[in-house]
Every structure is written in C-alpha cells, then in structure tokens.
N, C-alpha and C. Protein backbone atom coordinates (compact mmCIF):
# COMPACT_ATOMS: atom_id res chain seq x y z
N UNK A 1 94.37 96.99 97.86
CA UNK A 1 94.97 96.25 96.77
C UNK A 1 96.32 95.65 97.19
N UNK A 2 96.95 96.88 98.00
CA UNK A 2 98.03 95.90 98.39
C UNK A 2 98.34 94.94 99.11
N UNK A 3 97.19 94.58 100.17
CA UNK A 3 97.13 93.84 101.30
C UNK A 3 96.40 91.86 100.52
N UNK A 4 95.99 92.55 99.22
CA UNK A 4 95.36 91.47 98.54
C UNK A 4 97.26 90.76 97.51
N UNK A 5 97.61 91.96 96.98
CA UNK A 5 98.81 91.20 96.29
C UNK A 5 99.64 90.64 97.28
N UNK A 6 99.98 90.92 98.44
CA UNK A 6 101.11 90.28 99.66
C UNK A 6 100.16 88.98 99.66
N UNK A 7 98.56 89.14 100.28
CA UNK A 7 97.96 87.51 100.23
C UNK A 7 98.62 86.40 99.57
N UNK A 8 98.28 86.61 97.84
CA UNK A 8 98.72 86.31 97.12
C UNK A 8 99.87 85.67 96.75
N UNK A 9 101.33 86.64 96.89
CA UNK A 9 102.71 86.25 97.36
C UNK A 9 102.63 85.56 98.34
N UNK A 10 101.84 85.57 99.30
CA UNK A 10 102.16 84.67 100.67
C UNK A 10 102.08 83.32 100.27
N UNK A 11 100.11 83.42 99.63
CA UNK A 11 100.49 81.80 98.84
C UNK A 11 100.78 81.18 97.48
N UNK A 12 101.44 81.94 97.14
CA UNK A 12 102.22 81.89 96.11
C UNK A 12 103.27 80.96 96.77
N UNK A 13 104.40 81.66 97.76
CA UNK A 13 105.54 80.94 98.10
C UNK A 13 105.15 79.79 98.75
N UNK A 14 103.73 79.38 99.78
CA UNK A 14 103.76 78.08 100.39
C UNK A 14 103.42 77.49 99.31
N UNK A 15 102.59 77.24 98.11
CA UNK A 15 102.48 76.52 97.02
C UNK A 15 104.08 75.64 96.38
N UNK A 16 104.71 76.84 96.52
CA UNK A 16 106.06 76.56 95.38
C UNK A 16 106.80 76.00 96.66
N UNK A 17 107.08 76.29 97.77
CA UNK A 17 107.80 75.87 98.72
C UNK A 17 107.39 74.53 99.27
N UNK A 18 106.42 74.10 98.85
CA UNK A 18 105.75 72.73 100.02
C UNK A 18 106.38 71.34 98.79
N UNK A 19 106.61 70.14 100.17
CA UNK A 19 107.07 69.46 99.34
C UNK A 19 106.21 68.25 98.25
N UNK A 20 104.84 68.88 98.47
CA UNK A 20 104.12 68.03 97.88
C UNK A 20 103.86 69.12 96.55
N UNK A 21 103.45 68.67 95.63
CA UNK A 21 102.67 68.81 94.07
C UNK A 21 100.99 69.18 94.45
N UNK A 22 101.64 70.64 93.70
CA UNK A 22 99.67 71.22 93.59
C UNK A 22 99.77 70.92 91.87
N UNK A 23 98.33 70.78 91.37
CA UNK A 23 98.50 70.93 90.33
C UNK A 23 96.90 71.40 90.12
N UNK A 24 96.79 72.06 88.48
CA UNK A 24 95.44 72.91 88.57
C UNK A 24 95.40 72.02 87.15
N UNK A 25 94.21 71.51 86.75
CA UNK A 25 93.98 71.20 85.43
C UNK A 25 92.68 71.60 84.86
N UNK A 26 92.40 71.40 83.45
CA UNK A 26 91.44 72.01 83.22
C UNK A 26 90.34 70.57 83.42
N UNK A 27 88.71 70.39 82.86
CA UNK A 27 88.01 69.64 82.93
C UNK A 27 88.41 68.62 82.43
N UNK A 28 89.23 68.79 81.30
CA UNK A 28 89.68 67.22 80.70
C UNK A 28 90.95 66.97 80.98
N UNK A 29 91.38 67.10 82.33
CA UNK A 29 92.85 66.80 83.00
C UNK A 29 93.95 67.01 82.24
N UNK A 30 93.95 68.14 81.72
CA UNK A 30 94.98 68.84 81.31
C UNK A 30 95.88 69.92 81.90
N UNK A 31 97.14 69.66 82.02
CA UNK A 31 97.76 70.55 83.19
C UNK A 31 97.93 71.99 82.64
N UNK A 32 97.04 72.81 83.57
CA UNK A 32 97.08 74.48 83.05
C UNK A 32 98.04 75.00 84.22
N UNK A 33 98.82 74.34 85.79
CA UNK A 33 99.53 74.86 86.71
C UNK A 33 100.18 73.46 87.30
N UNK A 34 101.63 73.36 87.40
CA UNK A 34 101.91 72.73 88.31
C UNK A 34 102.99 73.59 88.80
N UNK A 35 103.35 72.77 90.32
CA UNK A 35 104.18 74.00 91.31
C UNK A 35 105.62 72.89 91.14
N UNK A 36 106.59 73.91 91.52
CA UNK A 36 107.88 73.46 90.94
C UNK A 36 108.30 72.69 91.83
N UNK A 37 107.61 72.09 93.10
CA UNK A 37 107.92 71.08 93.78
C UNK A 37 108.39 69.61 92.93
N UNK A 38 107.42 69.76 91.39
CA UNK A 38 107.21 68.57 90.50
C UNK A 38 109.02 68.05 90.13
N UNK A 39 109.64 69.21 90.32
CA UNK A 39 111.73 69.07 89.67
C UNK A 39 112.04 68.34 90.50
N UNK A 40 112.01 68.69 91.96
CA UNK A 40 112.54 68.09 92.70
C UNK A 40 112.38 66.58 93.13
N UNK A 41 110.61 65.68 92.51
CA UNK A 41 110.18 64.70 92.56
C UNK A 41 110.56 64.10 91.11
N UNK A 42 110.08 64.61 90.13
CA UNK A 42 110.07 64.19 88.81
C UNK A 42 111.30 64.51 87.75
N UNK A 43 111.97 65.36 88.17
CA UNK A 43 113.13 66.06 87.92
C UNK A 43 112.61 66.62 86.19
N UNK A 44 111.49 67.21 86.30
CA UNK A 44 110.96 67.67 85.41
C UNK A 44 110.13 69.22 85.34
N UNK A 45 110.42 70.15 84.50
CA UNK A 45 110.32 71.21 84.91
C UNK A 45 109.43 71.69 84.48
N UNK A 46 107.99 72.51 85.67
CA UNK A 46 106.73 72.80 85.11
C UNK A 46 106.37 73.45 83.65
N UNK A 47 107.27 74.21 83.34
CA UNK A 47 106.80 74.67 81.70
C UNK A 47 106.36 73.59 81.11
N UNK A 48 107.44 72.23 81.30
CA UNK A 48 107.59 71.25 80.17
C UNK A 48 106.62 70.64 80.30
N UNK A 49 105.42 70.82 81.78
CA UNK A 49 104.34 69.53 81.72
C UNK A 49 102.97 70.47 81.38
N UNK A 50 102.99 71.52 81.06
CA UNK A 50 102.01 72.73 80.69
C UNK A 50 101.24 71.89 79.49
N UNK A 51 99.68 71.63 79.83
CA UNK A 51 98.85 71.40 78.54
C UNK A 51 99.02 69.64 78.43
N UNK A 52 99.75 69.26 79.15
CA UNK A 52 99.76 67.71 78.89
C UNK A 52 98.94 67.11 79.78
N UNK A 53 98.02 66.20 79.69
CA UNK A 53 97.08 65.10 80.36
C UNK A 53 97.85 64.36 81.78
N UNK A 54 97.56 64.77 82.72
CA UNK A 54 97.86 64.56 84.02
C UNK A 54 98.51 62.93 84.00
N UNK A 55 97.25 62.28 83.15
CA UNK A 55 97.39 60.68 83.37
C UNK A 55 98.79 60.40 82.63
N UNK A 56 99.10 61.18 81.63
CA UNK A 56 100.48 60.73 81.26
C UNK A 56 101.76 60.20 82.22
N UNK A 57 101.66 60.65 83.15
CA UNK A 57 102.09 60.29 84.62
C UNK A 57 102.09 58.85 85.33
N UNK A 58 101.16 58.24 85.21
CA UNK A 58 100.73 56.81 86.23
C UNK A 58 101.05 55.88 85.56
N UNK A 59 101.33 54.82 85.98
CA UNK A 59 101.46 53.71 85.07
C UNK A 59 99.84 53.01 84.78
N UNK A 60 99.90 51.88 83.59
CA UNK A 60 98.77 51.82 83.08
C UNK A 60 98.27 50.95 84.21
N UNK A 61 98.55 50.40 85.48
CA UNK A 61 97.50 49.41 86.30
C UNK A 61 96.75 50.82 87.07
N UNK A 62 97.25 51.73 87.48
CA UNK A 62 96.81 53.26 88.50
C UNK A 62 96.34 53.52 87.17
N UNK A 63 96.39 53.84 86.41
CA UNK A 63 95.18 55.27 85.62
C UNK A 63 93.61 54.22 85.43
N UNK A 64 94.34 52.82 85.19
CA UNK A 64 92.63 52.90 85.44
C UNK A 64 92.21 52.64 86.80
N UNK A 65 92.41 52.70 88.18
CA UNK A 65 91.90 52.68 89.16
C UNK A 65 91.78 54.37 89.42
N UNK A 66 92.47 55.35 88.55
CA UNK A 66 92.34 56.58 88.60
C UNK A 66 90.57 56.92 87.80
N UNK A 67 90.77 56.26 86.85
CA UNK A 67 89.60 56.36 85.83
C UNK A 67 88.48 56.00 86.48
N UNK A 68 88.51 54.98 87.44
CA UNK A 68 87.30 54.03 87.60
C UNK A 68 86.71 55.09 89.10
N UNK A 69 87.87 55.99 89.82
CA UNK A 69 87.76 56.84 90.70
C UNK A 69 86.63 57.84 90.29
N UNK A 70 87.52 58.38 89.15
CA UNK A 70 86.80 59.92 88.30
C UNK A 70 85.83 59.66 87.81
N UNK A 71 84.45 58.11 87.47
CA UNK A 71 83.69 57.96 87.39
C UNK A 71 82.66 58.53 88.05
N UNK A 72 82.69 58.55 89.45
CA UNK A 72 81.80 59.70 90.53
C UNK A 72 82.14 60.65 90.23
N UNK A 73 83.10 61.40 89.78
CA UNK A 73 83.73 62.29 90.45
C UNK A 73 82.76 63.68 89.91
N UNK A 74 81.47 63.41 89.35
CA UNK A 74 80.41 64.49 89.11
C UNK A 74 79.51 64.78 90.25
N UNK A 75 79.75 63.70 90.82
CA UNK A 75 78.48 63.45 92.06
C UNK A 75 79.32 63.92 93.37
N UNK A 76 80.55 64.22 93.61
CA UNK A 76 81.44 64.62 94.66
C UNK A 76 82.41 65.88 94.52
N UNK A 77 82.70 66.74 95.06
CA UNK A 77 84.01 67.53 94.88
C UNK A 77 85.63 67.25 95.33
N UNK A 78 85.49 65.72 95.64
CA UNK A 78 86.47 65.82 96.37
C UNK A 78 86.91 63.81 96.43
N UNK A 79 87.91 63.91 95.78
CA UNK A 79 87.94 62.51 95.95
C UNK A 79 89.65 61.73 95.64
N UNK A 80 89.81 60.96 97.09
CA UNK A 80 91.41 60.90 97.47
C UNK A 80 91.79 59.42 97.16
N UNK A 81 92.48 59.30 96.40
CA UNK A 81 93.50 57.72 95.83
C UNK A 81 94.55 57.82 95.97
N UNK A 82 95.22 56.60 96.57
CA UNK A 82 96.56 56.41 96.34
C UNK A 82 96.66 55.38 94.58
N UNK A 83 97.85 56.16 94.12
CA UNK A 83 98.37 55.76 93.04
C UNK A 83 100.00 55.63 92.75
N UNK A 84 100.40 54.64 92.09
CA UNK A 84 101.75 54.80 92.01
C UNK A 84 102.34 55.43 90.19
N UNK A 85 103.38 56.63 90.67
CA UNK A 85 104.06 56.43 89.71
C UNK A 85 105.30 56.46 89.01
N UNK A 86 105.62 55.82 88.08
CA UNK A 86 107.02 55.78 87.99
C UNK A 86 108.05 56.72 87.77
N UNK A 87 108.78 56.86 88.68
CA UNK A 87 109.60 57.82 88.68
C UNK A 87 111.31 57.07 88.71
N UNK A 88 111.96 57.64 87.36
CA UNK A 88 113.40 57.27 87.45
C UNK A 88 113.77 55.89 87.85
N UNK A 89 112.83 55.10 86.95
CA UNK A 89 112.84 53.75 87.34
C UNK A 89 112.53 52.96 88.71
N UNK A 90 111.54 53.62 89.16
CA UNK A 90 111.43 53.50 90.31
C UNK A 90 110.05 53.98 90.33
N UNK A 91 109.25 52.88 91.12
CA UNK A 91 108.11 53.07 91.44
C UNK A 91 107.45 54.01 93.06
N UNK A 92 106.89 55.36 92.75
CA UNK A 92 106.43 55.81 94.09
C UNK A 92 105.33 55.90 94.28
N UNK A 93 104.96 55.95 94.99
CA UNK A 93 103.38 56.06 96.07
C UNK A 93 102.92 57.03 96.18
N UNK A 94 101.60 57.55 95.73
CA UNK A 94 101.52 58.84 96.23
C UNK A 94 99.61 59.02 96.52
N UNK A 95 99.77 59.60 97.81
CA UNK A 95 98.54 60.30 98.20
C UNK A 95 97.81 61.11 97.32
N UNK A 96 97.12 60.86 96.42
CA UNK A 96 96.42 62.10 95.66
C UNK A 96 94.96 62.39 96.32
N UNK A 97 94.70 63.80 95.87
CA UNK A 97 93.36 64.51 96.81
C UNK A 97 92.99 65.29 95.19
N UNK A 98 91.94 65.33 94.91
CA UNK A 98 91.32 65.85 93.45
C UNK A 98 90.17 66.43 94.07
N UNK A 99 90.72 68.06 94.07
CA UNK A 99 89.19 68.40 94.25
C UNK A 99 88.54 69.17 92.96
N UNK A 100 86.76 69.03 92.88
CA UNK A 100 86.67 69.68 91.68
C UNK A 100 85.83 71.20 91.53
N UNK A 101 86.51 71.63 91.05
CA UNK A 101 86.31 73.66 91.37
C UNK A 101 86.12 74.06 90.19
N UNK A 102 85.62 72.85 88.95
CA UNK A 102 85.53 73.53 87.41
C UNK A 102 84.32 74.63 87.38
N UNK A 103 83.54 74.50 88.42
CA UNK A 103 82.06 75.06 88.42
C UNK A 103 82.87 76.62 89.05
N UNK A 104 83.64 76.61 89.78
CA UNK A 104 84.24 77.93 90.65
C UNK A 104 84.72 79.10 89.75
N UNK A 105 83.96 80.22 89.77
CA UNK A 105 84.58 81.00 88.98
C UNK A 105 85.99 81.76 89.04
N UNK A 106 86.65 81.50 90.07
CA UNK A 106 88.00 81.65 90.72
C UNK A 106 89.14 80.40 90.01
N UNK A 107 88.71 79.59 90.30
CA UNK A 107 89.66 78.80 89.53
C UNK A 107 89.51 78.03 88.53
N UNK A 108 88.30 77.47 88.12
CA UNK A 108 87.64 76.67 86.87
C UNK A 108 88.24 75.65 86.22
N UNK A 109 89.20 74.82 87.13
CA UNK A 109 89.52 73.45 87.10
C UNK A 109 89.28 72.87 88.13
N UNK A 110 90.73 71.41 87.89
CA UNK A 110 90.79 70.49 89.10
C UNK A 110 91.87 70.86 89.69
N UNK A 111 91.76 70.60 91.21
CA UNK A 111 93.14 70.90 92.01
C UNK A 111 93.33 69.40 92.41
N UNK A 112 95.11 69.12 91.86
CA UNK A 112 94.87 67.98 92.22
C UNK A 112 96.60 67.90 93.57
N UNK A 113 95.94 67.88 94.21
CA UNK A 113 97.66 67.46 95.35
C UNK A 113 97.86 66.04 95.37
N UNK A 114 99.46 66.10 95.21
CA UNK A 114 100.05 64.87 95.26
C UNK A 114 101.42 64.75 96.43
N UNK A 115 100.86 63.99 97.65
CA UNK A 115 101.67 63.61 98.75
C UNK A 115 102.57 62.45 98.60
N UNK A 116 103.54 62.34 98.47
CA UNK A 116 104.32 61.51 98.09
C UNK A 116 104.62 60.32 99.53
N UNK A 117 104.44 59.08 99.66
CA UNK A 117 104.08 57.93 100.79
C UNK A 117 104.48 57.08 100.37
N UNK A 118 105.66 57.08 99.87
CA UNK A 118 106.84 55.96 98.80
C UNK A 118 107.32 55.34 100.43
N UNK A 119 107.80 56.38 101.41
CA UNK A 119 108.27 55.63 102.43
C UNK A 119 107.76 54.88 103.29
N UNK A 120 106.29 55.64 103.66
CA UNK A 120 105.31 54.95 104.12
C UNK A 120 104.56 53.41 104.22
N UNK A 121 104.89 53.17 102.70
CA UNK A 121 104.40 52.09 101.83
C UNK A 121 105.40 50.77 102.01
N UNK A 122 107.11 51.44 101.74
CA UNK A 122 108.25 50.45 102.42
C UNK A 122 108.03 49.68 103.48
N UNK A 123 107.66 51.01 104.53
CA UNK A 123 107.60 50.70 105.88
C UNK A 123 106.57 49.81 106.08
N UNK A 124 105.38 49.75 105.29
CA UNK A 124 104.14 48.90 105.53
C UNK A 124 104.59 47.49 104.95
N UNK A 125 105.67 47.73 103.68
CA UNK A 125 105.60 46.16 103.22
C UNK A 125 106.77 45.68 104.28
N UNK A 126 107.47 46.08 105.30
CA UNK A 126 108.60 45.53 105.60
C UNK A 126 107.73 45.15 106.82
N UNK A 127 107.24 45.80 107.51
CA UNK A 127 106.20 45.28 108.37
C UNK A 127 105.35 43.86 108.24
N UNK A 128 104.55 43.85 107.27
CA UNK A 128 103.96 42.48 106.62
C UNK A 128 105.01 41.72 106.58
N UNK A 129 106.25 41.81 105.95
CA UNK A 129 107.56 40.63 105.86
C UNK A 129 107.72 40.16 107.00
N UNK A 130 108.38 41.07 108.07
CA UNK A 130 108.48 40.61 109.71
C UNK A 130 107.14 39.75 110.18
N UNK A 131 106.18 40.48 109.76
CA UNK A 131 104.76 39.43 110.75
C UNK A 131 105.13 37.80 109.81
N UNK A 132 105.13 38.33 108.56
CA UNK A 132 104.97 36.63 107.92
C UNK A 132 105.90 35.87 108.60
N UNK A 133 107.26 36.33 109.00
CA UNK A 133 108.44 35.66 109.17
C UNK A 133 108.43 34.90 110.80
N UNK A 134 107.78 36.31 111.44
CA UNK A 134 107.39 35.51 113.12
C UNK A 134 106.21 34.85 112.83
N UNK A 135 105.37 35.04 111.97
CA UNK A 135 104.01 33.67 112.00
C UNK A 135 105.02 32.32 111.96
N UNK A 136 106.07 32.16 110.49
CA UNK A 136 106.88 31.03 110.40
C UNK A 136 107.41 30.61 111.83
N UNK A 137 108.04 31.50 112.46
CA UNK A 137 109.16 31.23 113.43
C UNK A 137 107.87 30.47 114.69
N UNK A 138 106.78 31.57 114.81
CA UNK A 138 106.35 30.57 115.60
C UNK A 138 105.75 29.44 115.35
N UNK A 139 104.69 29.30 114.34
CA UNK A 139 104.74 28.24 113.93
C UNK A 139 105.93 26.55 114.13
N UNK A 140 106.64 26.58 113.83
CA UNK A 140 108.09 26.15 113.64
C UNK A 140 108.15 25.44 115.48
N UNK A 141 107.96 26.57 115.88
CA UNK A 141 108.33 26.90 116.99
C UNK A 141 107.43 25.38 118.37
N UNK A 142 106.43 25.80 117.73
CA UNK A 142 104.74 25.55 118.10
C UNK A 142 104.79 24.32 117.48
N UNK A 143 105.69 23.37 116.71
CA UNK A 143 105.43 22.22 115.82
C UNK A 143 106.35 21.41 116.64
N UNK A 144 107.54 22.21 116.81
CA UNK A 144 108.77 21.73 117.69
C UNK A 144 108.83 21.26 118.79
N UNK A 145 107.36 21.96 119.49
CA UNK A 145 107.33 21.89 121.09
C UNK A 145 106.78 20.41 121.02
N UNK A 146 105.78 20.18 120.41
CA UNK A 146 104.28 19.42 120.27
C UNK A 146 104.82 18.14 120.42
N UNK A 147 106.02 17.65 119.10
CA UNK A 147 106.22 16.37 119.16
C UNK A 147 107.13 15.77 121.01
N UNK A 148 107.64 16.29 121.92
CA UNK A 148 107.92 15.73 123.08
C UNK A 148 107.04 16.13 123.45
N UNK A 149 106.28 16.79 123.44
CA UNK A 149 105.53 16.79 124.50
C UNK A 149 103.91 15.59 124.53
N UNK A 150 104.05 15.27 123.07
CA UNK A 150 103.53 14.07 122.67
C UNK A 150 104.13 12.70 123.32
N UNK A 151 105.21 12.80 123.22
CA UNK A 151 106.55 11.51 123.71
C UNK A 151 106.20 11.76 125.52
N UNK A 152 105.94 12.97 126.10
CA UNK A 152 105.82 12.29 127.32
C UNK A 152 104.63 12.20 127.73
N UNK A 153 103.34 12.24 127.03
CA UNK A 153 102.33 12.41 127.52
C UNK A 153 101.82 10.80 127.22
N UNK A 154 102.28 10.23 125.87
CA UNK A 154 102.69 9.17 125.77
C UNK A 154 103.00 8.27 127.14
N UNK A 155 104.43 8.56 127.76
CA UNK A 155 104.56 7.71 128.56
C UNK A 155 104.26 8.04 129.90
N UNK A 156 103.57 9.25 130.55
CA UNK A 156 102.59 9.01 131.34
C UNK A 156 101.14 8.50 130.96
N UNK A 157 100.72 7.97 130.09
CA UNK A 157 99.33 7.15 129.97
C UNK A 157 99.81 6.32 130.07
C-alpha cells in the first residue's frame, strides 16, 4: 500500500509541476480536474474552473474547429488540435491532445493536455514575413538586373 501511495505522490507532483495543463473532464466536457499549472497560464485558479465546460476557454472561430474535431472523437481515443486561446488579451496557441478514457474504469473521462506553442507560432509567422520580404527583394532585384541587360543585348544585335 505504501509503495502504491508514494506512486501516486510521485505523479501527483509531475502533474502539478509540468508546465503544460492536464485536465480530466467528464463526457460532456466538463472540468472535474485541472492541474495548477492553469494560474500560472490563465492566472486562474483550479477550484474556480471546477464543473465549467472546457470550451468556455477558446474563442468562438477554435471551438468550432474543436467541435468539428470531437465529431470522430467516438470512433478514436485520441485526437490532437491546435487551438487558440485568449488569454489576458492576448491570443495563445496551444497544442491540445484529448484522449478518451470515459469507457476506463480508472478514470471515466477525458484527459485533455494543453502545450502551450504561442512562441512557436511567432517564430513561424516571422519566418513567412522574412521569406515574403526576400521573395520582394529578389524579385526587385531580378527586375533591376533585366532592364540593362536588355540595353546591351540590344546593342550587340
């Protein structure tokens, strides 16, 4: 028994310690567990999100690409979207993984983890900006060359 309660405590603390969001809901995405990682993202404290509908969370363009997700989600246990949501006026990114364990007699919801890829996402749009900007530059570049080299091809014929 005791080697089962230390288990337990063990993952107990990586749950509460990790910087991503576990969350346990029941069948109709209602939050029965979230881990207090949620304060430090949402600056909101798990008691306060106890029993409330997960989707309350996303903004309305993500819940329905969330919705249109959870359409399979009878035919799969396991199914991963990125969604954004607003946090403190500010829009973040986040990796979600939904697996479904309502059938499990151990846990008898959804586990849903949420990886937060707000930076990730920066980094991808600042990336796309730079390519658009060297397509311009060369372009530009490539338009610039063309006309002398028109002018002397010109006057060698």
């Amino acid at each position: 028994m005791e080697k089962l309660e230390v288990q337990t405590d063990m993952f107990r603390e990586l749950i509460e310690n990790s910087c991503d969001i576990t969350v346990v809901t029941d069948k109709d995405f209602k939050i029965r567990y979230i881990s207090s990682s949620v304060t430090d993202i949402f600056g909101q404290e798990p008691i306060a999100l106890l029993g409330r509908p997960i989707f309350e969370f996303i903004n309305d363009k993500s819940a329905e690409d969330w919705k249109d997700a959870f359409s399979s989600f009878a035919d799969h246990k396991t199914i991963d979207v990125s969604v954004r949501i607003p946090v403190n006026k500010e829009q973040r990114y986040f990796s979600a993984q939904f697996n479904n364990l309502v059938d499990d007699s151990q846990v008898r919801g959804i586990i849903v983890k949420l990886h937060d890829i707000t930076e990730i996402k920066k980094r991808e749009q600042a990336l796309i900006e730079s390519n658009q900007h060297l397509d311009q530059v060369f372009y530009k570049t490539t338009h610039d060359l063309k006309a002398p080299l028109r002018s002397v091809l010109g006057l060698i014929r």
